[in-house]
PDB file of N, CA and C in Angstrom:
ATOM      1  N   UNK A   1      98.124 127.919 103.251  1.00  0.00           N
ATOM      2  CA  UNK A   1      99.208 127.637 102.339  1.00  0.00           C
ATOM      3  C   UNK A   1     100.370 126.961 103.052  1.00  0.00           C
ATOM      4  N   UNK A   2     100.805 127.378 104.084  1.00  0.00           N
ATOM      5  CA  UNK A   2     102.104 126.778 104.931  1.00  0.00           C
ATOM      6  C   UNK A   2     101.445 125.517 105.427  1.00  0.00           C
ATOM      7  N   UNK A   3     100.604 125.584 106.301  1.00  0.00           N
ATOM      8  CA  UNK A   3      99.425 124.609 106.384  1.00  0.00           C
ATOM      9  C   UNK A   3      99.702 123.131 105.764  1.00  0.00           C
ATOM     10  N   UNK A   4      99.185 123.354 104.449  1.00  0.00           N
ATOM     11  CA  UNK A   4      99.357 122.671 103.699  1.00  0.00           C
ATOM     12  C   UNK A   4     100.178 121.296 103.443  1.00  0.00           C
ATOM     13  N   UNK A   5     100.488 119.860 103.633  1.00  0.00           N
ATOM     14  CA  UNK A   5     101.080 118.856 103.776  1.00  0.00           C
ATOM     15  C   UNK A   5     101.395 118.424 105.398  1.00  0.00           C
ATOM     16  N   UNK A   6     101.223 119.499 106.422  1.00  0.00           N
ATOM     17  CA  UNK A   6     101.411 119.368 107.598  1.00  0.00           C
ATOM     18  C   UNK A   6     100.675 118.028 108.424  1.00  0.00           C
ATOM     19  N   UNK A   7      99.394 118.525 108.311  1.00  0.00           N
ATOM     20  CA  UNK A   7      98.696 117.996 108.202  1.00  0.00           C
ATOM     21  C   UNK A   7      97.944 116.570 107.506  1.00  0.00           C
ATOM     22  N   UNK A   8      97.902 115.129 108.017  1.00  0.00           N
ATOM     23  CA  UNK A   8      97.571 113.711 107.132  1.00  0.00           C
ATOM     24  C   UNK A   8      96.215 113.828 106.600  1.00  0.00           C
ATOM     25  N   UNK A   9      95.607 113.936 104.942  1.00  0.00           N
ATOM     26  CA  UNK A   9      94.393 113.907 105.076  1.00  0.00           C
ATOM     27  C   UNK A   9      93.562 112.848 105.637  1.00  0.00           C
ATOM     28  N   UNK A  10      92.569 112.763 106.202  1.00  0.00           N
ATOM     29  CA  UNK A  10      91.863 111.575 106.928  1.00  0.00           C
ATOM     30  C   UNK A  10      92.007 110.596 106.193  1.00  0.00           C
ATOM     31  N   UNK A  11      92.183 110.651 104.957  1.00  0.00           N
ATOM     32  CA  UNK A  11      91.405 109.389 104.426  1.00  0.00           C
ATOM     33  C   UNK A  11      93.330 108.985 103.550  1.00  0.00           C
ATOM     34  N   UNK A  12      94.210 108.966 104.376  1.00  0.00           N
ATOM     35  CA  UNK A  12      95.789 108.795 104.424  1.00  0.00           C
ATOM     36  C   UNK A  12      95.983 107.671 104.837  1.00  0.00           C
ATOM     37  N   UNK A  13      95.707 107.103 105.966  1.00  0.00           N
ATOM     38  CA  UNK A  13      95.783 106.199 106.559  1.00  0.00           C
ATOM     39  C   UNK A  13      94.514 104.817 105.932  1.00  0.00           C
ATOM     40  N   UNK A  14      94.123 105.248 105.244  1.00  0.00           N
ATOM     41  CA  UNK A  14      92.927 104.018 104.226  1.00  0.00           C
ATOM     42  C   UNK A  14      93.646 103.614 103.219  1.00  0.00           C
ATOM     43  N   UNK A  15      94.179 104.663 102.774  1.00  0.00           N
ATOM     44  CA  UNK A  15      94.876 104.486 101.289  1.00  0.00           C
ATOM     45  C   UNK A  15      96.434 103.791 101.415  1.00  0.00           C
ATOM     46  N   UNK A  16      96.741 103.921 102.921  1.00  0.00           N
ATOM     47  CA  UNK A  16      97.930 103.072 103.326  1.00  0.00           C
ATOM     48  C   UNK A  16      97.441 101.623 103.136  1.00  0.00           C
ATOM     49  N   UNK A  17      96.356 101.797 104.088  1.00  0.00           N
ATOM     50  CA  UNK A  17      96.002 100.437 104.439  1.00  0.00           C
ATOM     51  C   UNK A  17      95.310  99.569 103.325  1.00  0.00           C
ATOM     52  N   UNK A  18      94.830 100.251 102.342  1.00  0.00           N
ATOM     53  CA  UNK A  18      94.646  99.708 101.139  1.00  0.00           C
ATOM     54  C   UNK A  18      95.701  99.082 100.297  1.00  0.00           C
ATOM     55  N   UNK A  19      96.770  99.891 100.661  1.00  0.00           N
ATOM     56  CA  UNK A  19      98.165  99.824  99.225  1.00  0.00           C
ATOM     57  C   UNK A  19      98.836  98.143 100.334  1.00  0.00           C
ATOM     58  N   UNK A  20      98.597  98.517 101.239  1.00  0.00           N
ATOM     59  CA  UNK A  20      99.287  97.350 102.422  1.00  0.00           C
ATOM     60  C   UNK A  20      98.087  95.650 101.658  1.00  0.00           C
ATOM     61  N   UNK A  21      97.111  95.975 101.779  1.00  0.00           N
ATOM     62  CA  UNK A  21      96.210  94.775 101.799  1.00  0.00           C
ATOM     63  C   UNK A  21      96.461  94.162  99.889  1.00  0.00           C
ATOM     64  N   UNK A  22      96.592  95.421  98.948  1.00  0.00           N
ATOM     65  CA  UNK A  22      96.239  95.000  97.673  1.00  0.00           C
ATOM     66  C   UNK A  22      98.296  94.516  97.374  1.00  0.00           C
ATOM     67  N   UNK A  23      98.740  94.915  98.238  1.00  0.00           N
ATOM     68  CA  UNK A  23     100.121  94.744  98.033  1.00  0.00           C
ATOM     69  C   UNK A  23     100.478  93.093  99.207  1.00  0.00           C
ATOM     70  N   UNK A  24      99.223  92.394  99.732  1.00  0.00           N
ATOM     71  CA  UNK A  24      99.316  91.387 100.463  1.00  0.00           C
ATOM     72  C   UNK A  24      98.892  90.309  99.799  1.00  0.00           C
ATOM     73  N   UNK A  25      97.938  90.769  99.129  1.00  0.00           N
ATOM     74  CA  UNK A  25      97.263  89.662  97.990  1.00  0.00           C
ATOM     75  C   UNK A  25      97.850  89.737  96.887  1.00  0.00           C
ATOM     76  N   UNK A  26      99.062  90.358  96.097  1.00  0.00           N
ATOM     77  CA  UNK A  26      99.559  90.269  95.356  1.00  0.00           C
ATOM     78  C   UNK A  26     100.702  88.830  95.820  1.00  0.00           C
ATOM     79  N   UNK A  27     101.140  89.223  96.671  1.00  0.00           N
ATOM     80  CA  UNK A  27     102.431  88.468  97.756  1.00  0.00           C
ATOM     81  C   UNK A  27     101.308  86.759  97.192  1.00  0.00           C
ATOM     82  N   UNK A  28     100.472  87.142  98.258  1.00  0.00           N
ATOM     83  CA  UNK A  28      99.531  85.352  98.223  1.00  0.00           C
ATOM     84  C   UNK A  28      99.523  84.740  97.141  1.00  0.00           C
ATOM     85  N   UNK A  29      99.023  86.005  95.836  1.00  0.00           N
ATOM     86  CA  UNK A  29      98.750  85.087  94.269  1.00  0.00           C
ATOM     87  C   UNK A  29     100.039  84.886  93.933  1.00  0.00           C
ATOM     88  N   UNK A  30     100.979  84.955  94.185  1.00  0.00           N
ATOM     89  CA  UNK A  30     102.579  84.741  93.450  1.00  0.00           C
ATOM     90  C   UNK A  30     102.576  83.516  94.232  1.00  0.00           C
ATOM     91  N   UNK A  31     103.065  83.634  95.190  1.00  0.00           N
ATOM     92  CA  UNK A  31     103.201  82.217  96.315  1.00  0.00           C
ATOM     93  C   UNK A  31     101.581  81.265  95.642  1.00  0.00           C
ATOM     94  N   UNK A  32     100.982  81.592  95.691  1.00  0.00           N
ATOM     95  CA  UNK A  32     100.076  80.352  95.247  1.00  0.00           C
ATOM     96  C   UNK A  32     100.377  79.929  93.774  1.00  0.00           C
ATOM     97  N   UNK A  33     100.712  80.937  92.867  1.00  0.00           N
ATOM     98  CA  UNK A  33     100.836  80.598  91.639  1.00  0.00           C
ATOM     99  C   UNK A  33     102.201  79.556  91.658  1.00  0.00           C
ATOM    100  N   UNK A  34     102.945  79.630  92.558  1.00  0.00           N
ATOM    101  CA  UNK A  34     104.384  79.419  92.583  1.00  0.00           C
ATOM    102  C   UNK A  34     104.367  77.722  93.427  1.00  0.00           C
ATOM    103  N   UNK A  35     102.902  77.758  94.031  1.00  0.00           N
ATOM    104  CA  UNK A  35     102.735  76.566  94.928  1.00  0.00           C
ATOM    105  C   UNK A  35     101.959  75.568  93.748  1.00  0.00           C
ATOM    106  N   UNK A  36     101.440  76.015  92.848  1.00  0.00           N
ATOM    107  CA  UNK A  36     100.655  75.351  91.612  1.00  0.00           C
ATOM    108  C   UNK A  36     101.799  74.721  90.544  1.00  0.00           C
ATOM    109  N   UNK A  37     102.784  75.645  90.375  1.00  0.00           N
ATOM    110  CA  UNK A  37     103.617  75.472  89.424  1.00  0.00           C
ATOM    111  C   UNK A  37     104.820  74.239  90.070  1.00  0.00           C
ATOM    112  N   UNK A  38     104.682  74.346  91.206  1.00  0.00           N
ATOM    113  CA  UNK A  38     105.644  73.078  91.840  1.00  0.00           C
ATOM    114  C   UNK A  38     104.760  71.583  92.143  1.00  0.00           C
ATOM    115  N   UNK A  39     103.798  71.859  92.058  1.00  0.00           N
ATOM    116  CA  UNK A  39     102.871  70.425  92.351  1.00  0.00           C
ATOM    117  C   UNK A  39     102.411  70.069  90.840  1.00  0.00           C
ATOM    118  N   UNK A  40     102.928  71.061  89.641  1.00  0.00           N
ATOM    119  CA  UNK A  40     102.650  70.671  88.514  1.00  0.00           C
ATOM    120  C   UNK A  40     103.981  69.695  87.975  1.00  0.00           C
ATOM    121  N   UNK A  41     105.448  70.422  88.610  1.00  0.00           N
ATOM    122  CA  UNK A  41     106.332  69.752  88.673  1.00  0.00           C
ATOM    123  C   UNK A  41     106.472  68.263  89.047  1.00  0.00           C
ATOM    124  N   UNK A  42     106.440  68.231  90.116  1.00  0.00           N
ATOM    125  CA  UNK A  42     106.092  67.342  91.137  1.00  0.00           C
ATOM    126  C   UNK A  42     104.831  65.890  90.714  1.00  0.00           C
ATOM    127  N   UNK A  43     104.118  66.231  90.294  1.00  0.00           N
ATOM    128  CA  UNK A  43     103.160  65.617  89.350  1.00  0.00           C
ATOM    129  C   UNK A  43     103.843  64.613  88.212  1.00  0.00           C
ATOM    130  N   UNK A  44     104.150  65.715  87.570  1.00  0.00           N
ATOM    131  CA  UNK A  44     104.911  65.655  86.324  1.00  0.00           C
ATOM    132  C   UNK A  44     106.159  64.136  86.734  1.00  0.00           C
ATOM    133  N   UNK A  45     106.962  64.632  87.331  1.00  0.00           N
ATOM    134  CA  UNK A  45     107.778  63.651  87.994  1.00  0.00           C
ATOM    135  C   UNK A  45     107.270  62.531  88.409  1.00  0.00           C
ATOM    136  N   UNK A  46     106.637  62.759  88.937  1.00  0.00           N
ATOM    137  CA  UNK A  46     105.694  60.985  89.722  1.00  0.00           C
ATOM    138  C   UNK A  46     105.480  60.377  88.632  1.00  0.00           C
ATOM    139  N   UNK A  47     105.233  60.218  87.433  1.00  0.00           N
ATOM    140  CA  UNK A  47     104.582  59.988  86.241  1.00  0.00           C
ATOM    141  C   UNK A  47     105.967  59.320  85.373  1.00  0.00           C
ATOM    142  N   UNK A  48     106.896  59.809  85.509  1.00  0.00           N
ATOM    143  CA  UNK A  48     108.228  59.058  84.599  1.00  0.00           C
ATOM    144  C   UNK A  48     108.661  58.109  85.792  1.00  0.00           C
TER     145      UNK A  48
END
């Protein structure tokens, strides 16, 4: 019972490293979505 939280369960450090990786590829799809939406701009412009 005291025990209890003291201790990291093993599988603590996965679920970090998971939240780290699915929270890295979120980062990428924004920046890519954000790199699409400026060459749509950009496009757009060349054209007038």
């Amino acid at each position: 019972m005291f025990s209890k939280g003291l201790v990291e369960s093993p599988f603590a450090v996965l679920d970090a490293l998971f939240q780290f990786v699915v929270g890295t590829g979120y980062l990428f799809r924004e920046r890519y979505q954000f790199a699409q939406f400026c060459y749509a701009i950009d496009a757009r412009l060349a054209t007038e």
